[in-house]
PDB file of N, CA and C in Angstrom:
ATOM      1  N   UNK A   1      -3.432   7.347  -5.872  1.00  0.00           N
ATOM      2  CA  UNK A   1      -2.758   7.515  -4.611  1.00  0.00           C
ATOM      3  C   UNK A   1      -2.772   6.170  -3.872  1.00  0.00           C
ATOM      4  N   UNK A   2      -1.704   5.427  -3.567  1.00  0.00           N
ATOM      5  CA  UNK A   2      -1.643   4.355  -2.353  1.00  0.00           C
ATOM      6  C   UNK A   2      -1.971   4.813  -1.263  1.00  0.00           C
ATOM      7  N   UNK A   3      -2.816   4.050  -0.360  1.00  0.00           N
ATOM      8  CA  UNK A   3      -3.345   3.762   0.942  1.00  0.00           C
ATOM      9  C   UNK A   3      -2.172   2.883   1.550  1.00  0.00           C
ATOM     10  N   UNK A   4      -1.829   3.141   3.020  1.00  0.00           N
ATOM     11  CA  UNK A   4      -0.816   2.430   4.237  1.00  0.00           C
ATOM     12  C   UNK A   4      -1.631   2.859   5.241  1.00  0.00           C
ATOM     13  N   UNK A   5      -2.063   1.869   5.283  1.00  0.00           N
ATOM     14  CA  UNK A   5      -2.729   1.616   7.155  1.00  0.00           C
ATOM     15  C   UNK A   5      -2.131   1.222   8.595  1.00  0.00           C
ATOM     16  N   UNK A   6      -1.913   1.629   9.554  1.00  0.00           N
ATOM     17  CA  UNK A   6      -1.446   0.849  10.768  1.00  0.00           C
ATOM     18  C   UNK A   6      -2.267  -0.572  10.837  1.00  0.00           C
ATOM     19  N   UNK A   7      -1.538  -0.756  12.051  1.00  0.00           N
ATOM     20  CA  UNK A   7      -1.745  -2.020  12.499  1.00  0.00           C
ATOM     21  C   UNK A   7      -3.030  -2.181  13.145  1.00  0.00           C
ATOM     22  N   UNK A   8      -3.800  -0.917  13.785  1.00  0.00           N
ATOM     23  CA  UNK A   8      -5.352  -1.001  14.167  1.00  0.00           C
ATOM     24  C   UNK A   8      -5.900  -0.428  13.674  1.00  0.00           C
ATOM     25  N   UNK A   9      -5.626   0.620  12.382  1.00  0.00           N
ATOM     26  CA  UNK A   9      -6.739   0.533  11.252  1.00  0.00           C
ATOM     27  C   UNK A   9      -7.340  -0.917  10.357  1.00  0.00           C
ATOM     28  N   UNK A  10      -5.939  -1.603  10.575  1.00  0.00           N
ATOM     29  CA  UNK A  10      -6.206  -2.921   9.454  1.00  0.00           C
ATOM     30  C   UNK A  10      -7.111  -3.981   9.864  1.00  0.00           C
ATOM     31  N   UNK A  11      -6.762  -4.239  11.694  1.00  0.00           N
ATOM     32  CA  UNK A  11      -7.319  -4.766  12.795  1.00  0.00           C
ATOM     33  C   UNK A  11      -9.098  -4.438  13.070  1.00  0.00           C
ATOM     34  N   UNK A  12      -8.682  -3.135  12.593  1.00  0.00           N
ATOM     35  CA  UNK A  12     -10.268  -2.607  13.016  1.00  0.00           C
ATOM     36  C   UNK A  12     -11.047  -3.073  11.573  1.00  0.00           C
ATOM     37  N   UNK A  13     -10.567  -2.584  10.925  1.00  0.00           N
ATOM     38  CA  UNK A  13     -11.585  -2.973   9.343  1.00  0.00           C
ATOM     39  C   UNK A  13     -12.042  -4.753   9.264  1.00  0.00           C
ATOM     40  N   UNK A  14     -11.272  -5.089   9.386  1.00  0.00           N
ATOM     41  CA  UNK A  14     -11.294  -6.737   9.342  1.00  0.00           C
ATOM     42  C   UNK A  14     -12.366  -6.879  10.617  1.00  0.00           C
ATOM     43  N   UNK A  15     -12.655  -6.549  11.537  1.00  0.00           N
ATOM     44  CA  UNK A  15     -13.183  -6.584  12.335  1.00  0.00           C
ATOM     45  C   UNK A  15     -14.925  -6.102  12.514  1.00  0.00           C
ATOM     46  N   UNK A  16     -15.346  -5.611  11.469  1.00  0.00           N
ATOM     47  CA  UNK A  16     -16.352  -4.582  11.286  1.00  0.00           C
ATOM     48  C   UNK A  16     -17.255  -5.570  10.391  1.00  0.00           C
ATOM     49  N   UNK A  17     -18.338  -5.465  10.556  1.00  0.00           N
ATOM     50  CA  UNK A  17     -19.358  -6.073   9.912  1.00  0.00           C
ATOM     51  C   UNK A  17     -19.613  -5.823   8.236  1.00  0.00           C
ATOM     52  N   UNK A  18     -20.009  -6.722   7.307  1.00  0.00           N
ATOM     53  CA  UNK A  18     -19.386  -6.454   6.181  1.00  0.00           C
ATOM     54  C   UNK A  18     -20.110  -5.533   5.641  1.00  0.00           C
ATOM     55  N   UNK A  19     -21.286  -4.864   5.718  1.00  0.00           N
ATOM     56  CA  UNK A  19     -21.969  -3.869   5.161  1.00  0.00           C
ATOM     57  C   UNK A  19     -21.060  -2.384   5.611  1.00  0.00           C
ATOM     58  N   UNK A  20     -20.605  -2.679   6.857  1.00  0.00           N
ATOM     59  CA  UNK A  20     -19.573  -1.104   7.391  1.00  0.00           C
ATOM     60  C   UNK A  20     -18.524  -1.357   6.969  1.00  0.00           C
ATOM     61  N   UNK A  21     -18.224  -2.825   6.763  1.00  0.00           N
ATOM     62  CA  UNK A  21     -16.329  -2.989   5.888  1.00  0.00           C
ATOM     63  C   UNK A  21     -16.380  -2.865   4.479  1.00  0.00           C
ATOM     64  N   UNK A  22     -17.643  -2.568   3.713  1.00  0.00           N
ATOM     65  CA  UNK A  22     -17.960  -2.755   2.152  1.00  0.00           C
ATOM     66  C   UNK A  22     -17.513  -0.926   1.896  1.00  0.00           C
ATOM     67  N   UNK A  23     -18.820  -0.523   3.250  1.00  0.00           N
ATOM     68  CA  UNK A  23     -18.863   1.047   3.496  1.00  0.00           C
ATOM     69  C   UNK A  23     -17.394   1.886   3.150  1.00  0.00           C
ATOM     70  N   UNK A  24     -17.019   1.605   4.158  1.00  0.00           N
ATOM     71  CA  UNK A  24     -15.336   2.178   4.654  1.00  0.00           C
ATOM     72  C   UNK A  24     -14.375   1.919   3.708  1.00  0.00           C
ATOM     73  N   UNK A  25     -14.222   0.832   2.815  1.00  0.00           N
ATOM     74  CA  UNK A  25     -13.656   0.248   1.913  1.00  0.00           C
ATOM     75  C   UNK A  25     -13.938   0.920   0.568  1.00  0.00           C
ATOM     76  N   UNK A  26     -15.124   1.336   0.380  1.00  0.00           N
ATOM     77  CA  UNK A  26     -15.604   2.203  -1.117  1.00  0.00           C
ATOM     78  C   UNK A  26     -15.333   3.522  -1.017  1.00  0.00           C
ATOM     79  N   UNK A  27     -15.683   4.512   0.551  1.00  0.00           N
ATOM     80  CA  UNK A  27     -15.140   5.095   1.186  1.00  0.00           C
ATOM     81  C   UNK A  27     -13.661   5.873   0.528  1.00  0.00           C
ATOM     82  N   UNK A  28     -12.731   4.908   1.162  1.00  0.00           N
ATOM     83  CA  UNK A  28     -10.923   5.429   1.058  1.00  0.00           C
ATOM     84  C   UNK A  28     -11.387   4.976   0.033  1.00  0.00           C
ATOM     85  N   UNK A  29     -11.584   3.909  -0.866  1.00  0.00           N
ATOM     86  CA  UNK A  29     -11.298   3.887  -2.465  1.00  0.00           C
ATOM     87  C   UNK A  29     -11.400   5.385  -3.258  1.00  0.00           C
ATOM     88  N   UNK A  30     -12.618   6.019  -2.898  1.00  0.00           N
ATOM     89  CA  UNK A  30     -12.947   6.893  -3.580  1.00  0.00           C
ATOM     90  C   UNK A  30     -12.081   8.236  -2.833  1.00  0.00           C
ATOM     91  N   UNK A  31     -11.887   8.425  -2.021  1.00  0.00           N
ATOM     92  CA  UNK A  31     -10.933   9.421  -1.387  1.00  0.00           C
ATOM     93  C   UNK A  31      -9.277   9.137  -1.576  1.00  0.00           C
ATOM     94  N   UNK A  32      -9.279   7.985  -1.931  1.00  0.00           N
ATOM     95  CA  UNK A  32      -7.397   7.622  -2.722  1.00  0.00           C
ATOM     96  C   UNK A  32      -7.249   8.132  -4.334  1.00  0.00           C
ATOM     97  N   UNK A  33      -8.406   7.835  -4.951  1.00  0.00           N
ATOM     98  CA  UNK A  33      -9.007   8.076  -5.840  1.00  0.00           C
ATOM     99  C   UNK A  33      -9.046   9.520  -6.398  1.00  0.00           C
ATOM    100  N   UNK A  34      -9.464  10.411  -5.591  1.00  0.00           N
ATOM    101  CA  UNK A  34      -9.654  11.781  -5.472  1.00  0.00           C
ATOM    102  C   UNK A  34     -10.914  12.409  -5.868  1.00  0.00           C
ATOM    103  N   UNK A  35     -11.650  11.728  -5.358  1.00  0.00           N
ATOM    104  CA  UNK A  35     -13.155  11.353  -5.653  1.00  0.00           C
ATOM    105  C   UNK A  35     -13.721  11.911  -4.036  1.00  0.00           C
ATOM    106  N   UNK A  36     -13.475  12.911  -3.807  1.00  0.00           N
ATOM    107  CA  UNK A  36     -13.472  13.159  -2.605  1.00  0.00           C
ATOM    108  C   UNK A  36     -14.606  13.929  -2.287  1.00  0.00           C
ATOM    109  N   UNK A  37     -15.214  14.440  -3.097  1.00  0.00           N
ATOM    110  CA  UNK A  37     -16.748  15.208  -3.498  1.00  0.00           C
ATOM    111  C   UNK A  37     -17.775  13.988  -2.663  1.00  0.00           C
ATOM    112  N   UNK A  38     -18.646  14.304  -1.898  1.00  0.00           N
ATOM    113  CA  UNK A  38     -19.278  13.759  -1.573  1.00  0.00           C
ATOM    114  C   UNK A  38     -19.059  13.406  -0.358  1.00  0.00           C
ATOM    115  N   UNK A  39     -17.967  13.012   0.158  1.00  0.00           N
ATOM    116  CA  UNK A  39     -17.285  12.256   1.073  1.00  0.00           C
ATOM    117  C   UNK A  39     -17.420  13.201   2.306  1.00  0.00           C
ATOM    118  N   UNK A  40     -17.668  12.632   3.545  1.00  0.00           N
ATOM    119  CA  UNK A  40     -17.414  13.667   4.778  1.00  0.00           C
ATOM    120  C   UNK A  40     -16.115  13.506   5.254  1.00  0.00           C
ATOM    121  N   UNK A  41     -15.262  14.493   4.595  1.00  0.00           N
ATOM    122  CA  UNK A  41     -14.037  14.551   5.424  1.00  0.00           C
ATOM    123  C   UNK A  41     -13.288  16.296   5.797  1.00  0.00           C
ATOM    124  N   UNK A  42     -12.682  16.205   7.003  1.00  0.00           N
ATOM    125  CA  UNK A  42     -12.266  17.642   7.785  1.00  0.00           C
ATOM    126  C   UNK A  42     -11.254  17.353   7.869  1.00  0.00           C
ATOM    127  N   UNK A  43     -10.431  18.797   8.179  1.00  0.00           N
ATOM    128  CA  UNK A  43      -9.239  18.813   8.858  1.00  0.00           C
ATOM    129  C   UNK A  43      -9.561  18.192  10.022  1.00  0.00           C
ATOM    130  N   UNK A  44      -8.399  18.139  11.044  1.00  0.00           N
ATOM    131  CA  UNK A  44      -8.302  18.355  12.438  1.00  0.00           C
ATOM    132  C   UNK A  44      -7.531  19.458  12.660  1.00  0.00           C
ATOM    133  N   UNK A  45      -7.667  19.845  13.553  1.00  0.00           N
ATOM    134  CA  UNK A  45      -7.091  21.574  14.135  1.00  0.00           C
ATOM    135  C   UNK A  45      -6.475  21.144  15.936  1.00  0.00           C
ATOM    136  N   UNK A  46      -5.885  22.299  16.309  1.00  0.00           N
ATOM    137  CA  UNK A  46      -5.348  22.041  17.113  1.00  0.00           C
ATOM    138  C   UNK A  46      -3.877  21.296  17.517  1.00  0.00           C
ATOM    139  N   UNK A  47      -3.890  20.404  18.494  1.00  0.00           N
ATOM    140  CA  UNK A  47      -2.614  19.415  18.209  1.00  0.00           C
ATOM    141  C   UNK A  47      -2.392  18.529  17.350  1.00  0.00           C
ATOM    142  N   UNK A  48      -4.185  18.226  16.836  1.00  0.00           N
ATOM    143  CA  UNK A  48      -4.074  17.244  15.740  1.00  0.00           C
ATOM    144  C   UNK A  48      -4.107  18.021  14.118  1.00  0.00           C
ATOM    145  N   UNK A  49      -3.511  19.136  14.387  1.00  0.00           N
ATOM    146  CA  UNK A  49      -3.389  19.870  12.276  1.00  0.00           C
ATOM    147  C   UNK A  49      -2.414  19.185  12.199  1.00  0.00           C
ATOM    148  N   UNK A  50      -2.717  19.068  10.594  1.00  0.00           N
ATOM    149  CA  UNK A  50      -2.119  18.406   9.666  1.00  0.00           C
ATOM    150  C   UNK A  50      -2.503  16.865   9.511  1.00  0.00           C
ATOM    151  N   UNK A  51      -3.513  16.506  10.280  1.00  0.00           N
ATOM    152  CA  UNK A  51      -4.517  15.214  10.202  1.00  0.00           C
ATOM    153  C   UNK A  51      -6.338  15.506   9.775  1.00  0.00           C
ATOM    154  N   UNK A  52      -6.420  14.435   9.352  1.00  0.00           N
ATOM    155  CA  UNK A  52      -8.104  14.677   8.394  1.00  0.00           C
ATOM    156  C   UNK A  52      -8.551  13.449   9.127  1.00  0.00           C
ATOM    157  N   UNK A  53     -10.383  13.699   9.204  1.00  0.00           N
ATOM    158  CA  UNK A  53     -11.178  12.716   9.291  1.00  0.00           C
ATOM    159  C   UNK A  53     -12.060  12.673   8.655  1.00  0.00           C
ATOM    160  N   UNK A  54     -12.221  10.909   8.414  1.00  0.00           N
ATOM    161  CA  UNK A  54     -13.534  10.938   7.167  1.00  0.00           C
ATOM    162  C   UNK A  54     -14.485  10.091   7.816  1.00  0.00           C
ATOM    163  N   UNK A  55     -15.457  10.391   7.754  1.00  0.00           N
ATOM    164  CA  UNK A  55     -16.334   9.904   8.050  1.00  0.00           C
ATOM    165  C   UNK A  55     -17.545   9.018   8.070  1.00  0.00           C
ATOM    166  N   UNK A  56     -17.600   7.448   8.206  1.00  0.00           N
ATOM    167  CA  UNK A  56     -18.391   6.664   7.273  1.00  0.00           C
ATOM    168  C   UNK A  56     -19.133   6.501   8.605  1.00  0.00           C
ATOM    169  N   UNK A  57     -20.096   6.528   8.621  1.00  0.00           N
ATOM    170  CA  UNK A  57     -21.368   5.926   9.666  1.00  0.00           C
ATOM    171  C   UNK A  57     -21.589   7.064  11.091  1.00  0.00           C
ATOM    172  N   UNK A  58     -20.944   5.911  11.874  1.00  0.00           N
ATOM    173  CA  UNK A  58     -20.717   6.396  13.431  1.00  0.00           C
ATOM    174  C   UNK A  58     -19.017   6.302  13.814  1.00  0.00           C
ATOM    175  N   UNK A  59     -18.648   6.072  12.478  1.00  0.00           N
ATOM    176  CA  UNK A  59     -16.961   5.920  13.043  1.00  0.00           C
ATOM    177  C   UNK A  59     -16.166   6.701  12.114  1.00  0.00           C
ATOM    178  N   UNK A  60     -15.054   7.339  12.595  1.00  0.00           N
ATOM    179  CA  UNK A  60     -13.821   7.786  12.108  1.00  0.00           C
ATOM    180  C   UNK A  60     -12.653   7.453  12.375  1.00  0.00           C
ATOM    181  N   UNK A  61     -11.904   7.073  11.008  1.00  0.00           N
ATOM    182  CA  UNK A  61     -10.850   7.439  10.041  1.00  0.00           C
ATOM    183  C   UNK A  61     -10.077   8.740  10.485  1.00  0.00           C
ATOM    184  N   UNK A  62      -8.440   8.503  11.123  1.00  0.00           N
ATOM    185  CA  UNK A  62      -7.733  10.198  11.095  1.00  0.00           C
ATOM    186  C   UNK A  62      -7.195   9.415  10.068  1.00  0.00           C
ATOM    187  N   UNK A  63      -5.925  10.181   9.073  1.00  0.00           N
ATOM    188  CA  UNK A  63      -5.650   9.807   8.756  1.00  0.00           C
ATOM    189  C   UNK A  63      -4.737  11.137   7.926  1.00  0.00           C
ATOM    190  N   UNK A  64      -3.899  11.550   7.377  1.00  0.00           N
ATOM    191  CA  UNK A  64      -2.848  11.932   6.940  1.00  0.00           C
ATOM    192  C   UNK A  64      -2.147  12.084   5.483  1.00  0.00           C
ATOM    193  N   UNK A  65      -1.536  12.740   4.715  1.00  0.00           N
ATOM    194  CA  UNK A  65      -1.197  12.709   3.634  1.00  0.00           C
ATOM    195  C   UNK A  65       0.300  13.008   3.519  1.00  0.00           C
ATOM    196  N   UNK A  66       0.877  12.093   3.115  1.00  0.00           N
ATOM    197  CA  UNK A  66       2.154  11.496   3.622  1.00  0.00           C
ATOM    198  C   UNK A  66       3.190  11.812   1.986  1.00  0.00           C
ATOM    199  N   UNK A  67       4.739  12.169   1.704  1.00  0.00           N
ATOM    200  CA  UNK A  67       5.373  12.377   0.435  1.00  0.00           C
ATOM    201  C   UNK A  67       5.220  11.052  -0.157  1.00  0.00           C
ATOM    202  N   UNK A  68       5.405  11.380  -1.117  1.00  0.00           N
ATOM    203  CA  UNK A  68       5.195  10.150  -2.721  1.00  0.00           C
ATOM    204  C   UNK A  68       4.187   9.718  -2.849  1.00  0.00           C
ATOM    205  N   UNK A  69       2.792  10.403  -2.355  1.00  0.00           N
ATOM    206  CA  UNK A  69       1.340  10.461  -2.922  1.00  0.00           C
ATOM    207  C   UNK A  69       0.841   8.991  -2.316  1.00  0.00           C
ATOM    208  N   UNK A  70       0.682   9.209  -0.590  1.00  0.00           N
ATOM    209  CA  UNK A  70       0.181   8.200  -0.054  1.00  0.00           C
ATOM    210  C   UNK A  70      -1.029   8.846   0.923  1.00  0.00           C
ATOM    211  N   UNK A  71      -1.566   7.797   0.861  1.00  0.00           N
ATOM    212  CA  UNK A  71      -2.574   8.224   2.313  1.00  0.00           C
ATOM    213  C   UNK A  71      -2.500   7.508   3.272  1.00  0.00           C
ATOM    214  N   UNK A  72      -2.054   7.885   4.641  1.00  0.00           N
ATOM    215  CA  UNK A  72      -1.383   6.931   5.506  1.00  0.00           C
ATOM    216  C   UNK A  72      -3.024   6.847   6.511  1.00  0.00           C
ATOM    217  N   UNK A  73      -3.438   5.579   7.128  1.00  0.00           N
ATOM    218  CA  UNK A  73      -4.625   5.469   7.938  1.00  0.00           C
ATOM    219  C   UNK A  73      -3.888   5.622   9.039  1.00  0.00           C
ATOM    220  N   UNK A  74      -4.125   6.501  10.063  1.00  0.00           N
ATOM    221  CA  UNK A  74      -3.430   6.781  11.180  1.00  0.00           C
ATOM    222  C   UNK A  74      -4.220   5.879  12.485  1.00  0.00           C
ATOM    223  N   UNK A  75      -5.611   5.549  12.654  1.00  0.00           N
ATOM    224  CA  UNK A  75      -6.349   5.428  13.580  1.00  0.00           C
ATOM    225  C   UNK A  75      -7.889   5.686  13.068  1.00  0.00           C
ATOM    226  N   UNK A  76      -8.690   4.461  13.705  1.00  0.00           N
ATOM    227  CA  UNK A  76     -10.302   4.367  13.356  1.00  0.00           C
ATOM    228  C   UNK A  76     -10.902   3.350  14.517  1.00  0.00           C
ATOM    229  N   UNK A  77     -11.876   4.080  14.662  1.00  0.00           N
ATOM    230  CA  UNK A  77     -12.854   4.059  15.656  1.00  0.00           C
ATOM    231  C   UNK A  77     -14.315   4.540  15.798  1.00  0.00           C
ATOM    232  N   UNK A  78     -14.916   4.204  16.810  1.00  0.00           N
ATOM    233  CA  UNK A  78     -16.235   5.070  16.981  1.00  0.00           C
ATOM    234  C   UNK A  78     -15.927   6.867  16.909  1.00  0.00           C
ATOM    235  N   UNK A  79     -16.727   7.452  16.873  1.00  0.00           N
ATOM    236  CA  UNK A  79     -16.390   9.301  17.171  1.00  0.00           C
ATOM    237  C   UNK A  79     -16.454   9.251  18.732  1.00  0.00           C
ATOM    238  N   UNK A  80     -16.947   8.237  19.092  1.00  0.00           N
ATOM    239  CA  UNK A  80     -17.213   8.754  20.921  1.00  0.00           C
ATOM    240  C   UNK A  80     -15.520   8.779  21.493  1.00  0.00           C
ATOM    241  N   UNK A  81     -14.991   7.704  20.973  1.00  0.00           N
ATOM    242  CA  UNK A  81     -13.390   7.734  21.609  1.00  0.00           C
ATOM    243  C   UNK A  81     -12.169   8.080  20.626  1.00  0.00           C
ATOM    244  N   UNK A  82     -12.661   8.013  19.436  1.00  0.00           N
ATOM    245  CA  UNK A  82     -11.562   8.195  17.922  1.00  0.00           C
ATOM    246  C   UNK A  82     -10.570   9.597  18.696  1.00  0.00           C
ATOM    247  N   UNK A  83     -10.687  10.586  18.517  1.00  0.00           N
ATOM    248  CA  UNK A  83      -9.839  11.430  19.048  1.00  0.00           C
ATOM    249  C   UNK A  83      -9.375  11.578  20.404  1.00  0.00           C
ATOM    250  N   UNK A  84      -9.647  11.349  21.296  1.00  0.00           N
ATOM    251  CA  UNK A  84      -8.763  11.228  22.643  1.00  0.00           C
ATOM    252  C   UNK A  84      -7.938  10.324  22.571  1.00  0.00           C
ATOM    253  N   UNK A  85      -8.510   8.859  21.725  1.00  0.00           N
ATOM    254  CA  UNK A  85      -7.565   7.780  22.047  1.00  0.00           C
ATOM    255  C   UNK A  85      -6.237   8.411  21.042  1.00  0.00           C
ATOM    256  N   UNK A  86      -6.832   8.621  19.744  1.00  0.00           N
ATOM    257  CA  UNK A  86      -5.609   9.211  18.974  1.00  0.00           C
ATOM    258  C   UNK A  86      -4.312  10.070  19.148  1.00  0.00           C
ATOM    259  N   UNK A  87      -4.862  11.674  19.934  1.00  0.00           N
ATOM    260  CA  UNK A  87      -4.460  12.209  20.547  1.00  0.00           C
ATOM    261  C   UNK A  87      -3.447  11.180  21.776  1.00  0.00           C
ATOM    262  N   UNK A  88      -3.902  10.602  22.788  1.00  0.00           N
ATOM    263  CA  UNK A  88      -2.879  10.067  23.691  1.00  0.00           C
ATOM    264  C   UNK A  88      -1.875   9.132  22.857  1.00  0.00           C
ATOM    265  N   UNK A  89      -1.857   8.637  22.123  1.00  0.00           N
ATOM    266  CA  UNK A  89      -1.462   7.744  21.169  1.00  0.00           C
ATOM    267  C   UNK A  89      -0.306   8.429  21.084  1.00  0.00           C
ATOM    268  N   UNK A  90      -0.396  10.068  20.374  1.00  0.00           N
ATOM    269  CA  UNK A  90       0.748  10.758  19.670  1.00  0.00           C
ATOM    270  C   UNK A  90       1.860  11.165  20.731  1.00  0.00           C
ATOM    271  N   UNK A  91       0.906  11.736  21.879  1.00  0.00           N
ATOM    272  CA  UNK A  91       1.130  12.013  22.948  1.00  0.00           C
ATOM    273  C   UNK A  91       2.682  11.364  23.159  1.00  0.00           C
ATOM    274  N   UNK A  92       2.097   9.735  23.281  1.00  0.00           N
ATOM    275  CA  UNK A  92       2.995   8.636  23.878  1.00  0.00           C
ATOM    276  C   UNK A  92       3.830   8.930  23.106  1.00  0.00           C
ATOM    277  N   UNK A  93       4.063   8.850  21.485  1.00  0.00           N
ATOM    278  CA  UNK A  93       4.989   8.793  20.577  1.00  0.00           C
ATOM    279  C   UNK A  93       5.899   9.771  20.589  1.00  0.00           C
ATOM    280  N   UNK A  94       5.591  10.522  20.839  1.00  0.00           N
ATOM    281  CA  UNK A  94       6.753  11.901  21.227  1.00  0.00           C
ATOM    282  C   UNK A  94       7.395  11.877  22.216  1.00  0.00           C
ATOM    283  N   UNK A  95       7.045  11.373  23.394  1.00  0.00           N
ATOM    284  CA  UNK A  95       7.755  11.032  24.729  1.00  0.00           C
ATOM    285  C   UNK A  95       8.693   9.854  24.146  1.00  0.00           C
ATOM    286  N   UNK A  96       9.142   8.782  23.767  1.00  0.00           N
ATOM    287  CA  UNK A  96       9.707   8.178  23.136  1.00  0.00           C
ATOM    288  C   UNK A  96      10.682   8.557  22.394  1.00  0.00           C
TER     289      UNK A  96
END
């Protein structure tokens, strides 16, 4: 399965210290992979169904499963702000 990240998933990874960018990186490998056993990942419910989070440390990954067998990175962050910011995000995008 190909991985497509936004522009502040890519921002954020590059940004992360290399033991949490090694983390996160082996992470989606193994969840593109389908190696997904092991891995902490959920739906989201609510306004956000049809989005998943996975979970490496103290931060989450939403992220999505998109036609022609992609996994799109939607948004990553700490858990303290990962979903509100996400949520307003979509928010915005629909008003648009």
């Amino acid at each position: 399965m190909r991985i497509s990240a936004s522009e502040q998933v890519q921002l954020w990874l590059r940004g992360l210290p290399p033991e949490a960018k090694r983390r996160a990186r082996r992470q989606l490998k193994a969840l593109a992979d389908g190696r997904s056993r092991g891995l902490d990942v959920k739906p989201l419910r609510r306004e956000l169904e049809g989005f998943y989070r996975l979970r490496v440390g103290d931060f989450r990954i939403v992220y999505h499963l998109e036609a022609g067998d992609c996994l799109r990175l939607d948004y990553a962050d700490i858990r303290e702000v990962v979903y509100d910011v996400f949520r307003t995000l979509r928010a915005l995008r629909e008003i648009r």
